[in-house]
Protein backbone atom coordinates (compact mmCIF):
# COMPACT_ATOMS: atom_id res chain seq x y z
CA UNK A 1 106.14 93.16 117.79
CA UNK A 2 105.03 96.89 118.61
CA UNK A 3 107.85 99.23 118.41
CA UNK A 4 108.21 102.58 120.25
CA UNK A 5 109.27 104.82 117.83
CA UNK A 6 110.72 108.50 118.94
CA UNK A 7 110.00 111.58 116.85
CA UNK A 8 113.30 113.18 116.63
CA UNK A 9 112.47 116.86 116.60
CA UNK A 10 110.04 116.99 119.76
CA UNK A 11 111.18 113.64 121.20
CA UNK A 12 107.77 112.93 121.46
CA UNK A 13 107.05 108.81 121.76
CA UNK A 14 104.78 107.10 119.21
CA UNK A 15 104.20 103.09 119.54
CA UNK A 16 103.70 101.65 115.95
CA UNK A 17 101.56 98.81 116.23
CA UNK A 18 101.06 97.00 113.16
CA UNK A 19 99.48 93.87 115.14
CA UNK A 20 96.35 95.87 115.57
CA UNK A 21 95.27 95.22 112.14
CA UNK A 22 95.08 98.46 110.37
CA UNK A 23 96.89 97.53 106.82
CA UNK A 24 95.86 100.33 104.02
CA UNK A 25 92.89 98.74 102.22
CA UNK A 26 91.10 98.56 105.87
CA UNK A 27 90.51 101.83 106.24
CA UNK A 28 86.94 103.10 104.84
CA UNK A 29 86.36 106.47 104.09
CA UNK A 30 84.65 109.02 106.37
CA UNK A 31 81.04 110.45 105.69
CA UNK A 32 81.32 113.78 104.34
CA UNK A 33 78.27 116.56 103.76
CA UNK A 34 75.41 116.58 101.77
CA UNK A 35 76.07 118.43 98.36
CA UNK A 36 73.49 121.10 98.95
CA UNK A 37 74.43 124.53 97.67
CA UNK A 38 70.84 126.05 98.31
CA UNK A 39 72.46 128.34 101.46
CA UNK A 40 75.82 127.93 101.20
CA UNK A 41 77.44 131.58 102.06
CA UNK A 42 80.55 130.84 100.58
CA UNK A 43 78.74 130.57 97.24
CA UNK A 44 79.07 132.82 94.28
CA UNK A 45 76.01 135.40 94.76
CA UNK A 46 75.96 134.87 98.63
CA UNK A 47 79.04 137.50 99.25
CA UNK A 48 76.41 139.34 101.48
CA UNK A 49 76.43 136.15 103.61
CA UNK A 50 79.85 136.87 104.77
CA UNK A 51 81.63 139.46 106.63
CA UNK A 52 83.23 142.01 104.15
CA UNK A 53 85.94 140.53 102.60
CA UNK A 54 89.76 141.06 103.65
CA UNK A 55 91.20 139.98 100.20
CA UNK A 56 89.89 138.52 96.77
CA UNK A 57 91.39 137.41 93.35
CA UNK A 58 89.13 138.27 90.44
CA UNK A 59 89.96 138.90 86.47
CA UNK A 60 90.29 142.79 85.52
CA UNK A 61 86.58 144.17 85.53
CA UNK A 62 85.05 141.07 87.06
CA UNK A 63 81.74 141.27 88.81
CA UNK A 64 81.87 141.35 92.73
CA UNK A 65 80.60 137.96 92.22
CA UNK A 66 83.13 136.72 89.66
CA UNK A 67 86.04 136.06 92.52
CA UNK A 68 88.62 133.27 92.30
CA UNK A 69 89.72 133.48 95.84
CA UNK A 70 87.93 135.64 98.20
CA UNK A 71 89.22 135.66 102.30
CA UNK A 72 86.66 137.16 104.62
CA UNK A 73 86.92 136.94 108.94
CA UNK A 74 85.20 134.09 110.20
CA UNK A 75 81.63 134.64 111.12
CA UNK A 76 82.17 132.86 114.47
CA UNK A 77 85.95 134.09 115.34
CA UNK A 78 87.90 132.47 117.69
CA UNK A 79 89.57 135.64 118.76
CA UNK A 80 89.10 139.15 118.63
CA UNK A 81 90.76 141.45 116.84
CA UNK A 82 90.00 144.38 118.23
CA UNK A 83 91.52 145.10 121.58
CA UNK A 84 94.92 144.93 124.08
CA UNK A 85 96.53 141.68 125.58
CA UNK A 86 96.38 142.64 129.11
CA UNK A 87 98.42 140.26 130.41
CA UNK A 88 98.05 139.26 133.90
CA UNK A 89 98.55 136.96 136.74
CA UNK A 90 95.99 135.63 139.00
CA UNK A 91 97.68 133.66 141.96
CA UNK A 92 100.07 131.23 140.32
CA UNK A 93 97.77 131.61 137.13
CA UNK A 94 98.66 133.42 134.18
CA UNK A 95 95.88 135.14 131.79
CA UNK A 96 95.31 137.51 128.96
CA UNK A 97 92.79 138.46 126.42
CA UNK A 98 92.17 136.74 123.95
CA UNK A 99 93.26 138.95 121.02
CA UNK A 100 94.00 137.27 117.52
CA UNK A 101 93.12 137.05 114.06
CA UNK A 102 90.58 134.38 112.83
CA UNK A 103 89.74 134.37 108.71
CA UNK A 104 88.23 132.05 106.34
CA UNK A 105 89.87 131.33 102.63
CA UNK A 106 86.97 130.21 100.44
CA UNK A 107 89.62 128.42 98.29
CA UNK A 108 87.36 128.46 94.98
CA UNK A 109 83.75 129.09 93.81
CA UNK A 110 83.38 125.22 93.08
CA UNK A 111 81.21 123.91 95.86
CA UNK A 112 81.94 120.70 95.26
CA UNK A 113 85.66 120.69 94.60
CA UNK A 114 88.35 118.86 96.42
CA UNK A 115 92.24 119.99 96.36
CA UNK A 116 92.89 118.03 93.62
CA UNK A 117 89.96 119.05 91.21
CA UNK A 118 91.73 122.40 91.35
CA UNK A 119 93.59 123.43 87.77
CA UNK A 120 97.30 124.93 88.65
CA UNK A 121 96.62 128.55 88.10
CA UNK A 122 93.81 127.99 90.82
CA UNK A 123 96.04 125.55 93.50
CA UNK A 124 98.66 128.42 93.02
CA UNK A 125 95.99 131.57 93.83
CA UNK A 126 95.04 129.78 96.62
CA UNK A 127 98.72 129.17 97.98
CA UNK A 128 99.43 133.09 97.32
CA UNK A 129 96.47 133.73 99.55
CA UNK A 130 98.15 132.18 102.12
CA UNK A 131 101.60 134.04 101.69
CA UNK A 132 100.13 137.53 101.25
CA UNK A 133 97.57 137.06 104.43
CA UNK A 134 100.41 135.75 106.55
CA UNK A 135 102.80 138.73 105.33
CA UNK A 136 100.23 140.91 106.20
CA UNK A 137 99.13 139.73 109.81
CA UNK A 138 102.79 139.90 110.85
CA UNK A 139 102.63 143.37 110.26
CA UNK A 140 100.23 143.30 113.30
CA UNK A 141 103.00 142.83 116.30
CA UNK A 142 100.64 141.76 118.63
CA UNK A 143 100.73 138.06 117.14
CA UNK A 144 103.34 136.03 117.68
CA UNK A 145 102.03 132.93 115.42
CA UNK A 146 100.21 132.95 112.03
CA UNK A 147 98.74 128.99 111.88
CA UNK A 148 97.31 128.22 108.34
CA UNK A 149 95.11 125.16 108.34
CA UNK A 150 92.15 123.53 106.88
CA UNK A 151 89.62 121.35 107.55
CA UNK A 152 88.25 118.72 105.31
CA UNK A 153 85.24 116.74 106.68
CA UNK A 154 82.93 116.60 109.95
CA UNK A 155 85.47 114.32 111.70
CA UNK A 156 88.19 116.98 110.63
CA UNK A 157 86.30 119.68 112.07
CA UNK A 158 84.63 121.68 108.98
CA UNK A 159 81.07 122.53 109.34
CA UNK A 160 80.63 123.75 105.76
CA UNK A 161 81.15 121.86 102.52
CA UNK A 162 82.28 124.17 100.39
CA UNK A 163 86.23 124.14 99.86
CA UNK A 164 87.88 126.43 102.25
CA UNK A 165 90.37 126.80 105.21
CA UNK A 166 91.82 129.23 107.82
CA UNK A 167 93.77 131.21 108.85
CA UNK A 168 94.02 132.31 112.62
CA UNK A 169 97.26 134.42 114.39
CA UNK A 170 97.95 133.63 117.40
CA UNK A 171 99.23 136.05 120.61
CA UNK A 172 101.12 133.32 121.96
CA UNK A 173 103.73 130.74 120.17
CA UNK A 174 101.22 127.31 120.27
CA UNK A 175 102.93 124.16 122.39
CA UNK A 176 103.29 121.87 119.78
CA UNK A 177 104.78 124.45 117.21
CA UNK A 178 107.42 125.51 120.42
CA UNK A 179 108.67 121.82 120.88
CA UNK A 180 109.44 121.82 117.43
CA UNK A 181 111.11 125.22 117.21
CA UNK A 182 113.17 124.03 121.04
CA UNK A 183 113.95 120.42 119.65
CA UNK A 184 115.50 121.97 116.20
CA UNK A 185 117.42 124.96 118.21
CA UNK A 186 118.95 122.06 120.50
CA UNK A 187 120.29 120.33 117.49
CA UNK A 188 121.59 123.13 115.51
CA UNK A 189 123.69 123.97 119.20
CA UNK A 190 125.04 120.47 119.01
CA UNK A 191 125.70 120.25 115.26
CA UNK A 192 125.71 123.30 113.09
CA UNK A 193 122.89 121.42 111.39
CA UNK A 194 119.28 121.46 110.54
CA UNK A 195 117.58 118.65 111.98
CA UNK A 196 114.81 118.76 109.36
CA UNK A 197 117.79 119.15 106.45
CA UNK A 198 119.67 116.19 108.41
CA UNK A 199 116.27 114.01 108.38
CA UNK A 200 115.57 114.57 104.66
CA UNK A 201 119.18 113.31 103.76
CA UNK A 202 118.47 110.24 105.86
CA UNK A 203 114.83 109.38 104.50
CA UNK A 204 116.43 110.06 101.05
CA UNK A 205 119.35 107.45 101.77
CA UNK A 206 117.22 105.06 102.93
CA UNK A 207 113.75 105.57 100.43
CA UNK A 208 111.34 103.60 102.28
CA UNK A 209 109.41 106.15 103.89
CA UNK A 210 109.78 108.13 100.52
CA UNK A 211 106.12 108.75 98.70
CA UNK A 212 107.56 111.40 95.92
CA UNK A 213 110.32 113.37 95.55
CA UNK A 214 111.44 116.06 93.05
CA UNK A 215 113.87 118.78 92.80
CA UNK A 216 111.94 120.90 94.80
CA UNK A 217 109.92 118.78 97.59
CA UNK A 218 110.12 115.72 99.28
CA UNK A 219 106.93 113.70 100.63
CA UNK A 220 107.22 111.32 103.28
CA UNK A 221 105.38 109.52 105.75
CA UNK A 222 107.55 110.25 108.71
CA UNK A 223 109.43 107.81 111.27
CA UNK A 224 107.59 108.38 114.06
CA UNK A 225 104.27 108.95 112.45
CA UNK A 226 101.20 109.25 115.16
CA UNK A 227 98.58 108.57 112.77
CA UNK A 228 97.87 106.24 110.08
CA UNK A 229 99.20 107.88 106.32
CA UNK A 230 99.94 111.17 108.20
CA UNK A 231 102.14 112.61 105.31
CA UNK A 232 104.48 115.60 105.53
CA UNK A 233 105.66 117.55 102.51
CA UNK A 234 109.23 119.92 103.27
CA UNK A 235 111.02 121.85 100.87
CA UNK A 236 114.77 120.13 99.68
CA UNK A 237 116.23 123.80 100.03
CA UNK A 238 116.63 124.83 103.65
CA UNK A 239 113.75 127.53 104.21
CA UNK A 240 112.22 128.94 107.82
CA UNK A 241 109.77 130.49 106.45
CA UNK A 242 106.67 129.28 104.64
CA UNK A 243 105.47 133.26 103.49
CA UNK A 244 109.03 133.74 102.00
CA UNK A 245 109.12 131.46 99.04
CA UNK A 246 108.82 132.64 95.79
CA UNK A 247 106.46 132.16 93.15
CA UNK A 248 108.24 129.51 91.36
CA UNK A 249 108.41 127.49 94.13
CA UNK A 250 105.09 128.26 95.14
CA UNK A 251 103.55 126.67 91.70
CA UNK A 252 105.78 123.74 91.90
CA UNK A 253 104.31 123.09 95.97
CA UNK A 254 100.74 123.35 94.28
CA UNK A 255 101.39 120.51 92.20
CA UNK A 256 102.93 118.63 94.93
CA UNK A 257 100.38 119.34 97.63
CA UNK A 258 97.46 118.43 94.75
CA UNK A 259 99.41 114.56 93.91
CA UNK A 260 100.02 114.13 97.61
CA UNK A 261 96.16 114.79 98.16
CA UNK A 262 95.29 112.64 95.07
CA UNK A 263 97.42 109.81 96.28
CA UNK A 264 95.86 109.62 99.74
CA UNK A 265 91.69 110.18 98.51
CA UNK A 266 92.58 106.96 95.84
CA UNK A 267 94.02 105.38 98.95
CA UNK A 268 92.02 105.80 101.33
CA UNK A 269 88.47 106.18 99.30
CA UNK A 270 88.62 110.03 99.72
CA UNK A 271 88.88 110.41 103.51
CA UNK A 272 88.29 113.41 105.80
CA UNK A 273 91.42 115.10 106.54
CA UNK A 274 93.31 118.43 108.18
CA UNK A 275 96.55 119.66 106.80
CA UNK A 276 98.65 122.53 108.47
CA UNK A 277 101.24 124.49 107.44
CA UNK A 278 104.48 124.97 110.31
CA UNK A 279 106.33 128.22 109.43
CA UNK A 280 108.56 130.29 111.64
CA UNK A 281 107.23 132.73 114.52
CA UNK A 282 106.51 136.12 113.48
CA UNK A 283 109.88 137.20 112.49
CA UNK A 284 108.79 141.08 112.62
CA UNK A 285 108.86 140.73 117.12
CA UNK A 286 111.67 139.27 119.33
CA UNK A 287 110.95 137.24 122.12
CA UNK A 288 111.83 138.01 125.72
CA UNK A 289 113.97 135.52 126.15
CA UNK A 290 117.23 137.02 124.60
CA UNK A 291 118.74 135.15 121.93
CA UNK A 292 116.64 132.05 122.28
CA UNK A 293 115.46 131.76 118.04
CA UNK A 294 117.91 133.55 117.09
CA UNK A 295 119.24 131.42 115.29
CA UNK A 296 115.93 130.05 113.94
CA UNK A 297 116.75 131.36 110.16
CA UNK A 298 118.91 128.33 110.36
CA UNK A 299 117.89 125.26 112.37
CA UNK A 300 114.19 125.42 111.15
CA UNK A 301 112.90 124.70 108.49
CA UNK A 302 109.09 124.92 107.12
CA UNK A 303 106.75 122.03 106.27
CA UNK A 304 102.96 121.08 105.89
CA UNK A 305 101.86 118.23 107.65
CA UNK A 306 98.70 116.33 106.16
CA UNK A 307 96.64 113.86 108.47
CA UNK A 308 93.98 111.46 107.23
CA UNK A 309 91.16 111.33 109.90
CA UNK A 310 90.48 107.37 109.78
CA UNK A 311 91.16 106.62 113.17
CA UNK A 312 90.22 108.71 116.21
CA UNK A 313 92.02 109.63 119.70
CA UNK A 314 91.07 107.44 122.33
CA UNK A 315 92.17 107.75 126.35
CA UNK A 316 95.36 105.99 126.05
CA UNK A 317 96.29 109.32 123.87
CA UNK A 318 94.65 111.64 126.40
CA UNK A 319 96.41 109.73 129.38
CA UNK A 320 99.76 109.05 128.20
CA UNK A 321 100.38 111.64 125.42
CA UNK A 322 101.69 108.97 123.35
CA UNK A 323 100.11 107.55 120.31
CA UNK A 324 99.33 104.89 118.76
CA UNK A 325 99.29 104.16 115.06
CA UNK A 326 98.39 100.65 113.14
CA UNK A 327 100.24 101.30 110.05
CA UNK A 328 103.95 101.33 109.99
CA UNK A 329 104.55 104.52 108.39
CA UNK A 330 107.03 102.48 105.60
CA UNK A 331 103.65 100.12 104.51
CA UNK A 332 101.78 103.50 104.39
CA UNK A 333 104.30 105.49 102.08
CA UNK A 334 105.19 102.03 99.76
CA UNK A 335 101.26 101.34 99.31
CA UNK A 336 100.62 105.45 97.85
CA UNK A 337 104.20 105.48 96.29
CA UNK A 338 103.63 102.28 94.02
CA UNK A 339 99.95 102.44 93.86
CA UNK A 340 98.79 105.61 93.37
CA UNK A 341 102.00 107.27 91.56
């Protein structure tokens, strides 16, 4: 029988319904791009292709073309950087400009590579990349939210091939990351407790939603997953903040986030797929509600979510905001735990 299943941090619904068919071998893997690196701008040589880069890892005396990491702003941006918020209301509407940050990582001069192709030393200089651009946005007080995200596929949203993801802050705190930073608040009032700390002592108890654990991380499909083999990794420690961890900790996520990606592309025949990392607001502005994260150093806790794009939303999602996945999230994290271990 379906079960309605509750996510305990947003207490958003999620119907898990197995008699739909969807078991782990059914899934085929999407169509991804044509291997053609004849115009590809985030190719070695191409730099002049892109917008003047923002950062870039290269050996000492390196050609301009012999990066490792470069981060440039998106061709296309999504917001502007230049410019004031401006906020205003219209009638019983509220507006403002749309002021952000919006910047590729071109995670490797590989065109063909895939997370797990990458050696350590390169997983790792693309993780940094990610700390030090986050670090540096929040200098910028104007955003609230730094989102760091990628794209891996047409059906996850990448129009280009070649390895990369973004980066894009944010003038406003997004929805989904607020019901997530409200839900853990209300908790930590009631119990003195992380709720993400108090979920990864349960899914460690009871194992069966476990994909890998070490003394670092723990992977897991979670309880009230909303898509099939969506996959979160969290720290053990308690942590807010993604751009705070050091660099030990930062190698040792590399080599998690790289099996956790290998496990899922031998699963599921190398599938299209977004993850996303959920840090802490900008912790350099307050908000102006008084005291309402203020205790967020302690009843949140950082995590990237991964999501396999092998089935789509349909209007049942739309209409109801609920979801509805075909694979129990326990089949899911048995069939990559004893598989593909």
């Amino acid at each position: 029988m379906p079960q309605f299943r509750k996510d305990p941090i947003t207490e958003t619904w999620v119907i898990i319904a197995e008699e739909r068919g969807h078991r782990p071998e059914d899934f085929e893997a999407n169509q991804y791009f044509e291997k053609d690196q004849e115009y590809c701008p985030f190719d070695p040589g191409n730099e002049d292709m892109t917008p003047p880069e923002i950062f870039a890892v290269r050996p000492q005396g390196a050609k301009h073309s012999e990066w490792q990491v470069r981060v440039v702003p998106n061709k296309y941006p999504a917001l502007a950087i230049e410019g004031k918020l401006n906020r205003e209301g219209r009638g019983m509407f509220d507006m403002m400009n749309g002021i952000g940050a919006h910047e590729v990582v071109i995670e490797t001069p590989e065109h063909n590579y895939d997370i797990p192709d990458y050696k350590l030393e390169q997983m790792d200089r693309v993780l940094e990349a990610y700390q030090r651009r986050v670090l540096d946005l929040r200098k910028d007080r104007r955003f609230r939210y730094i989102l760091v995200f990628k794209n891996k596929g047409r059906s996850a949203g990448a129009t280009l091939a070649h390895p990369h993801s973004q980066i894009i802050a944010l003038s406003v705190t997004p929805k989904r990351v607020k019901e997530k930073l409200e839900g853990a608040r209300e908790h930590y009032l009631d119990k003195k407790r992380c709720i993400f700390c108090d979920i990864i002592s349960e899914e460690l108890k009871e194992e069966e939603r476990i994909v890998y654990q070490d003394s670092n991380f723990v992977v897991w499909s979670p309880f009230a997953a909303r898509f099939p083999f969506e996959t979160w990794i969290l720290p053990r420690k308690h942590n807010y903040d993604f751009a705070s961890i050091s660099s030990g900790d930062r190698k040792q996520l590399g080599r998690v986030l790289q099996d956790t990606i290998t496990r899922l592309n031998n699963a599921l025949q190398s599938p299209d797929y977004n993850f996303l990392i959920n840090t802490s607001p900008n912790p350099n502005i307050k908000t102006e509600r008084p005291g309402h994260f203020s205790t967020i150093e302690k009843d949140y806790h950082w995590h990237i979510e991964i999501i396999p794009r092998i089935t789509s939303v349909a209007g049942f999602e739309w209409g109801s905001g609920f979801y509805i996945n075909s694979t129990a999230p326990e089949e899911a994290a048995r069939y990559l735990r004893e598989n593909f271990g």
